[in-house]
C-alpha atoms as a PDB file:
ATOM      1  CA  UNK A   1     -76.503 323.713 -30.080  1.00  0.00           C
ATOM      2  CA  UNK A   2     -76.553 322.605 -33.832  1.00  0.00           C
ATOM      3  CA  UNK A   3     -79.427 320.807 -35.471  1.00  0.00           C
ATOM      4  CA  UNK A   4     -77.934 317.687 -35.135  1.00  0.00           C
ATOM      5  CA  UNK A   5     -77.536 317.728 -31.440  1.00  0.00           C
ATOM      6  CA  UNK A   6     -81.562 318.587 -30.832  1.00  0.00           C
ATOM      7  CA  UNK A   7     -82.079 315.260 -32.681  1.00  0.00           C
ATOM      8  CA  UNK A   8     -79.458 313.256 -31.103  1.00  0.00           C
ATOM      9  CA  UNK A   9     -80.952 314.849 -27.600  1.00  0.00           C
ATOM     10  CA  UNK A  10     -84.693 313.694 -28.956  1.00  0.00           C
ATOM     11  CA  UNK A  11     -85.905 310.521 -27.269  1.00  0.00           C
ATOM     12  CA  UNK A  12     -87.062 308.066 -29.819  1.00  0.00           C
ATOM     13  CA  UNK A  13     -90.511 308.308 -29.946  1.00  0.00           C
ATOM     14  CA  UNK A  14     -90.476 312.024 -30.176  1.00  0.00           C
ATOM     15  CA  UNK A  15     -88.060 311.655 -33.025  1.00  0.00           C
ATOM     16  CA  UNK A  16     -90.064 309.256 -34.641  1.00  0.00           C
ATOM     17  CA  UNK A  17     -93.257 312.020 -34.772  1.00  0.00           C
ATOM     18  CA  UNK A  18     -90.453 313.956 -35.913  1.00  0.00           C
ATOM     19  CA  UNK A  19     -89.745 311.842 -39.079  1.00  0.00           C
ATOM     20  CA  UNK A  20     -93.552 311.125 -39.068  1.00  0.00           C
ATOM     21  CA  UNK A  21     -94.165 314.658 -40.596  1.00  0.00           C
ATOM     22  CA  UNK A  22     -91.427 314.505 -43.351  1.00  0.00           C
ATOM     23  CA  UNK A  23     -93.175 313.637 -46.494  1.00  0.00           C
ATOM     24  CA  UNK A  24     -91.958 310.179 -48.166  1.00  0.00           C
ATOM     25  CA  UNK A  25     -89.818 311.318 -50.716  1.00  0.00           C
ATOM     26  CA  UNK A  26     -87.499 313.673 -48.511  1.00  0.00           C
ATOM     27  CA  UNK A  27     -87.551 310.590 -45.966  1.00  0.00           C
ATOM     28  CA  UNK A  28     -86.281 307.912 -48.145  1.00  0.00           C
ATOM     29  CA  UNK A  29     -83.754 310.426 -49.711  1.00  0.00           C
ATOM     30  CA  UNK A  30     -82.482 311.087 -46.088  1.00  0.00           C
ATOM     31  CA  UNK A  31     -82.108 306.849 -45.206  1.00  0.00           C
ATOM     32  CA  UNK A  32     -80.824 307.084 -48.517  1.00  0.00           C
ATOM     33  CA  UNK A  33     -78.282 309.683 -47.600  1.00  0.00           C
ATOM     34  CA  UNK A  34     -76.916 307.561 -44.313  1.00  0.00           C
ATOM     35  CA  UNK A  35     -77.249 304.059 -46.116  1.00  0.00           C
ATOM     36  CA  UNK A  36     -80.165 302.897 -44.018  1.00  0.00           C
ATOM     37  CA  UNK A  37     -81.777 300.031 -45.960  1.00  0.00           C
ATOM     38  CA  UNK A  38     -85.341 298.938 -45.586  1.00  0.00           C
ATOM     39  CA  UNK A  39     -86.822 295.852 -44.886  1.00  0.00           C
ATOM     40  CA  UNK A  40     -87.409 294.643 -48.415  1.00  0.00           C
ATOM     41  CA  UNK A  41     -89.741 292.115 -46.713  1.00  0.00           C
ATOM     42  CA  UNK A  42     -93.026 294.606 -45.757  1.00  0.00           C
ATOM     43  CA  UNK A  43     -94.518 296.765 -47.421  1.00  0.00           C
ATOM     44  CA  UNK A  44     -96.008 298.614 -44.416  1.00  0.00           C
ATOM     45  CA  UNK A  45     -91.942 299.587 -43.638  1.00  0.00           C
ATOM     46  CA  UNK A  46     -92.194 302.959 -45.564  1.00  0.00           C
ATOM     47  CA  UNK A  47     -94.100 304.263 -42.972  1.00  0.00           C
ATOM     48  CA  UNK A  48     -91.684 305.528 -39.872  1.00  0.00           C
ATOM     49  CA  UNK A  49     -93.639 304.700 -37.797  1.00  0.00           C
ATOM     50  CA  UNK A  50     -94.213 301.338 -39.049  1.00  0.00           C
ATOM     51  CA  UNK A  51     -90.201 300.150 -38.868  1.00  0.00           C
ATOM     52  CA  UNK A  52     -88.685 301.722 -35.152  1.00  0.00           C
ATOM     53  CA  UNK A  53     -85.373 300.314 -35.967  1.00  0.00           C
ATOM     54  CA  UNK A  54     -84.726 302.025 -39.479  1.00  0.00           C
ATOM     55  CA  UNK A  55     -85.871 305.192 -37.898  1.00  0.00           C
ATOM     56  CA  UNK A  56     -83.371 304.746 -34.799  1.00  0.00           C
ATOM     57  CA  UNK A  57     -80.812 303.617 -37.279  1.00  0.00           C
ATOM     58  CA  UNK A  58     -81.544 307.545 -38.814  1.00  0.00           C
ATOM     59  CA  UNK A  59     -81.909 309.285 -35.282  1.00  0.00           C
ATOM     60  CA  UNK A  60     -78.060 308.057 -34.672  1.00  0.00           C
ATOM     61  CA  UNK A  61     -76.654 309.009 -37.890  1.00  0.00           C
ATOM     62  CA  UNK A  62     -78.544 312.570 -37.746  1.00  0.00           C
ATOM     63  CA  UNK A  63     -77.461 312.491 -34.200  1.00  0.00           C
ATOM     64  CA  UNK A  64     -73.685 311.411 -35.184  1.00  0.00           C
ATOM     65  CA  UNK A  65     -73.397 314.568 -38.088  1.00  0.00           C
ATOM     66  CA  UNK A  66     -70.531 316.439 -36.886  1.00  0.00           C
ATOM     67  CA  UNK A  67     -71.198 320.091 -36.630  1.00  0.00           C
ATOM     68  CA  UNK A  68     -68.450 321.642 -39.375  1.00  0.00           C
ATOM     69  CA  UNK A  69     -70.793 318.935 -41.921  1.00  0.00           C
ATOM     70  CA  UNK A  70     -72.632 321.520 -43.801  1.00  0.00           C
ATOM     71  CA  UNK A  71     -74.967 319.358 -45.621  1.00  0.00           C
ATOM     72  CA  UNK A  72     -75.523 316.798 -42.556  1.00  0.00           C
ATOM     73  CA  UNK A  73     -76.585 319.956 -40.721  1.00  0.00           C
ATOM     74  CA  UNK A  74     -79.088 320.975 -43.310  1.00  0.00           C
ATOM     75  CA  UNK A  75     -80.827 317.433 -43.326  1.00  0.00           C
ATOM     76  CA  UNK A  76     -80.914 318.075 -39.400  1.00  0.00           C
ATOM     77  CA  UNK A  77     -82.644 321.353 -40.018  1.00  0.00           C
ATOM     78  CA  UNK A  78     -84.965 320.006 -42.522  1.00  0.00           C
ATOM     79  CA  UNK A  79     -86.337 316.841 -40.439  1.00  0.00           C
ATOM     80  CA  UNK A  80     -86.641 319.601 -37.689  1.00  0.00           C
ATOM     81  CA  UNK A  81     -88.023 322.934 -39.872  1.00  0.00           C
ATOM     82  CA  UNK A  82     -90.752 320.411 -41.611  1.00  0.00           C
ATOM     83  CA  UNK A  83     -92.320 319.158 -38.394  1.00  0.00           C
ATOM     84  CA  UNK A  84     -92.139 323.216 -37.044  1.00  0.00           C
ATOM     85  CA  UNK A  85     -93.801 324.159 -40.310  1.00  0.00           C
ATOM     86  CA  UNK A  86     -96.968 321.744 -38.962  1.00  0.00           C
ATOM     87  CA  UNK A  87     -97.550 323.593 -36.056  1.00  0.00           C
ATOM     88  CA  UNK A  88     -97.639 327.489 -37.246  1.00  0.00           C
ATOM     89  CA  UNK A  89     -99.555 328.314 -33.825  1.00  0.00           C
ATOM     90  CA  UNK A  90     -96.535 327.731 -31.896  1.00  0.00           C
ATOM     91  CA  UNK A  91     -94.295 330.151 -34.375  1.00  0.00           C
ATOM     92  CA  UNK A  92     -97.236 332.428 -34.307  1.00  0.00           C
ATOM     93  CA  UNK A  93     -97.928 332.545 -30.226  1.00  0.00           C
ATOM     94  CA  UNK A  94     -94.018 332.768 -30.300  1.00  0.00           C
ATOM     95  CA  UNK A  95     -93.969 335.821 -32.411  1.00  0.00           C
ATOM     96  CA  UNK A  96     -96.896 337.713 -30.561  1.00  0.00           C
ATOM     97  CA  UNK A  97     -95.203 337.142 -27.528  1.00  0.00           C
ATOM     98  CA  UNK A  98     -92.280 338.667 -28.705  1.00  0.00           C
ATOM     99  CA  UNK A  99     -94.219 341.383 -30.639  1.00  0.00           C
ATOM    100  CA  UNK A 100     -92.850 340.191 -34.097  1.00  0.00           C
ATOM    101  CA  UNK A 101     -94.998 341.221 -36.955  1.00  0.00           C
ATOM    102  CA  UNK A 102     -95.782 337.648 -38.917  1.00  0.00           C
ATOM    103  CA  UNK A 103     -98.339 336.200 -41.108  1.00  0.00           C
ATOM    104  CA  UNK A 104     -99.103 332.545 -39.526  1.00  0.00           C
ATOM    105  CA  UNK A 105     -96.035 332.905 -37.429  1.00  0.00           C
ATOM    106  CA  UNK A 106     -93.536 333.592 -40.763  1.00  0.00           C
ATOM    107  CA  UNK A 107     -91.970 336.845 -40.495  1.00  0.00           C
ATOM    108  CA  UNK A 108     -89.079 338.105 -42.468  1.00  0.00           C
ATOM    109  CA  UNK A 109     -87.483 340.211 -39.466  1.00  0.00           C
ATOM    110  CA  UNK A 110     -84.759 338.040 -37.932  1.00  0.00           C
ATOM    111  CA  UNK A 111     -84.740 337.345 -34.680  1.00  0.00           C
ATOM    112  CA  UNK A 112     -82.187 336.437 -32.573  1.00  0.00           C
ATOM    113  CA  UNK A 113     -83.049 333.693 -29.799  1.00  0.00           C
ATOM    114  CA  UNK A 114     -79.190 333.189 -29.371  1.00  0.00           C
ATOM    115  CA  UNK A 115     -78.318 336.879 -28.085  1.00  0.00           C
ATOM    116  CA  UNK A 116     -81.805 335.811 -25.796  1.00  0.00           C
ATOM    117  CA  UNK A 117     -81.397 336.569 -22.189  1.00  0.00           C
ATOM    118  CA  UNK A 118     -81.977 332.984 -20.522  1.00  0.00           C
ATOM    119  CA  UNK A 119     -84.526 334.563 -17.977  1.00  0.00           C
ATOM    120  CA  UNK A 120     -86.398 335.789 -21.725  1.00  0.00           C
ATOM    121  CA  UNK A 121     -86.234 331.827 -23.219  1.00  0.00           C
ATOM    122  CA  UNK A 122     -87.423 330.997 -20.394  1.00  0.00           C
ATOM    123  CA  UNK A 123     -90.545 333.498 -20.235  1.00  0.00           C
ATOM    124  CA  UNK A 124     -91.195 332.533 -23.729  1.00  0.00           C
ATOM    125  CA  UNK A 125     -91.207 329.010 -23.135  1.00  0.00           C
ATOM    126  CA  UNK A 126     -93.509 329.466 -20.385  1.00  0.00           C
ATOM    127  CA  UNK A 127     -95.901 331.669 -22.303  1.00  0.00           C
ATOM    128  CA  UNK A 128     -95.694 328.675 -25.371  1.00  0.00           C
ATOM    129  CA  UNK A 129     -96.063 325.813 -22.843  1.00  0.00           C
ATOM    130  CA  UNK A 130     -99.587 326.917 -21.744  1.00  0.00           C
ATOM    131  CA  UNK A 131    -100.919 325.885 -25.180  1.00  0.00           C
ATOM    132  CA  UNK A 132     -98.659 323.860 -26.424  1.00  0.00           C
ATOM    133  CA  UNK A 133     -96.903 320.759 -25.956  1.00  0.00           C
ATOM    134  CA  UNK A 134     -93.859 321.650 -24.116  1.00  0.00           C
ATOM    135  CA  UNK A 135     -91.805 319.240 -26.118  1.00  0.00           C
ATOM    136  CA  UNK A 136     -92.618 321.015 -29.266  1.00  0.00           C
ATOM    137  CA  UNK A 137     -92.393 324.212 -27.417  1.00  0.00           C
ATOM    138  CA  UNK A 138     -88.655 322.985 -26.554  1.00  0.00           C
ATOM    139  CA  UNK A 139     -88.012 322.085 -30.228  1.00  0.00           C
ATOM    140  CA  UNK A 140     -89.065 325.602 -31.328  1.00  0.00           C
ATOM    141  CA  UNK A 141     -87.095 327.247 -28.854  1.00  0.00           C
ATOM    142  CA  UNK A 142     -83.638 325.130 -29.524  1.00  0.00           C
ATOM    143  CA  UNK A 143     -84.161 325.070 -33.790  1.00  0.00           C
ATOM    144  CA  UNK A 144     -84.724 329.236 -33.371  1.00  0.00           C
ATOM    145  CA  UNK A 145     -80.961 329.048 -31.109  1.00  0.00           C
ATOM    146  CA  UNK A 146     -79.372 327.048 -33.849  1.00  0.00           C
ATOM    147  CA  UNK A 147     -80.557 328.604 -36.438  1.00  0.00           C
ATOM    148  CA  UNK A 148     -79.355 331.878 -35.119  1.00  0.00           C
END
């Protein structure tokens, strides 16, 4: 699955905490990027939360990035790698489960969740799910395949 399919498989308001942990600048380059104007009219419209349509406008054109797009796929991974970066417990409980040595769930061994048994994802998943929420728990799992 490439980065641009988890987002186009993201319901809304999970994309929109998504976008939510972007910081401005990176955000406004990315509506910049897919010609998604804001509403000149409010102020309050920077905030992604604050302007649902401008950040559904951005879920479909993330969503829409073919896969052999290069740089579409790294503004995919970016959205997704900066909310992951916010919740270093889940990369962490991920990496003692799989008995990955990591400071604050960064490690520089690579691991491979594509060549992961399914049955293995799964007991992973289960293992994250108890503390975390399972949608982030899903993100984790599906950035780690595509980034594989």
């Amino acid at each position: 699955m490439s980065f641009s399919n988890i987002i186009k498989s993201m319901d809304q308001d999970f994309f929109q905490e998504v976008l939510s942990s972007c910081p401005r600048k990176p955000r406004e380059t990315l509506f910049a990027r897919f010609g998604i104007a804001r509403n000149r009219k409010k102020v309050s419209t920077l905030l992604p939360g604050k302007d649902p349509a401008r950040a559904a406008k951005l879920k479909s054109a993330l969503g829409a990035v073919d896969v052999e797009d290069e740089q579409g796929q790294q503004l995919a991974e970016e959205v997704l790698r900066l909310y992951l970066l916010k919740r270093r417990q889940i990369l962490a409980h991920a990496m003692d489960h799989l008995e990955v040595d990591h400071e604050e769930g960064l490690t520089e061994e690579d691991v491979d969740f594509a060549a992961m048994s399914e049955p293995d994802r799964q007991a992973l998943r289960d293992a994250l799910a108890v503390d975390h929420d399972p949608k982030d728990v899903d993100l984790y799992i599906a950035y780690m395949v595509a980034s594989s």
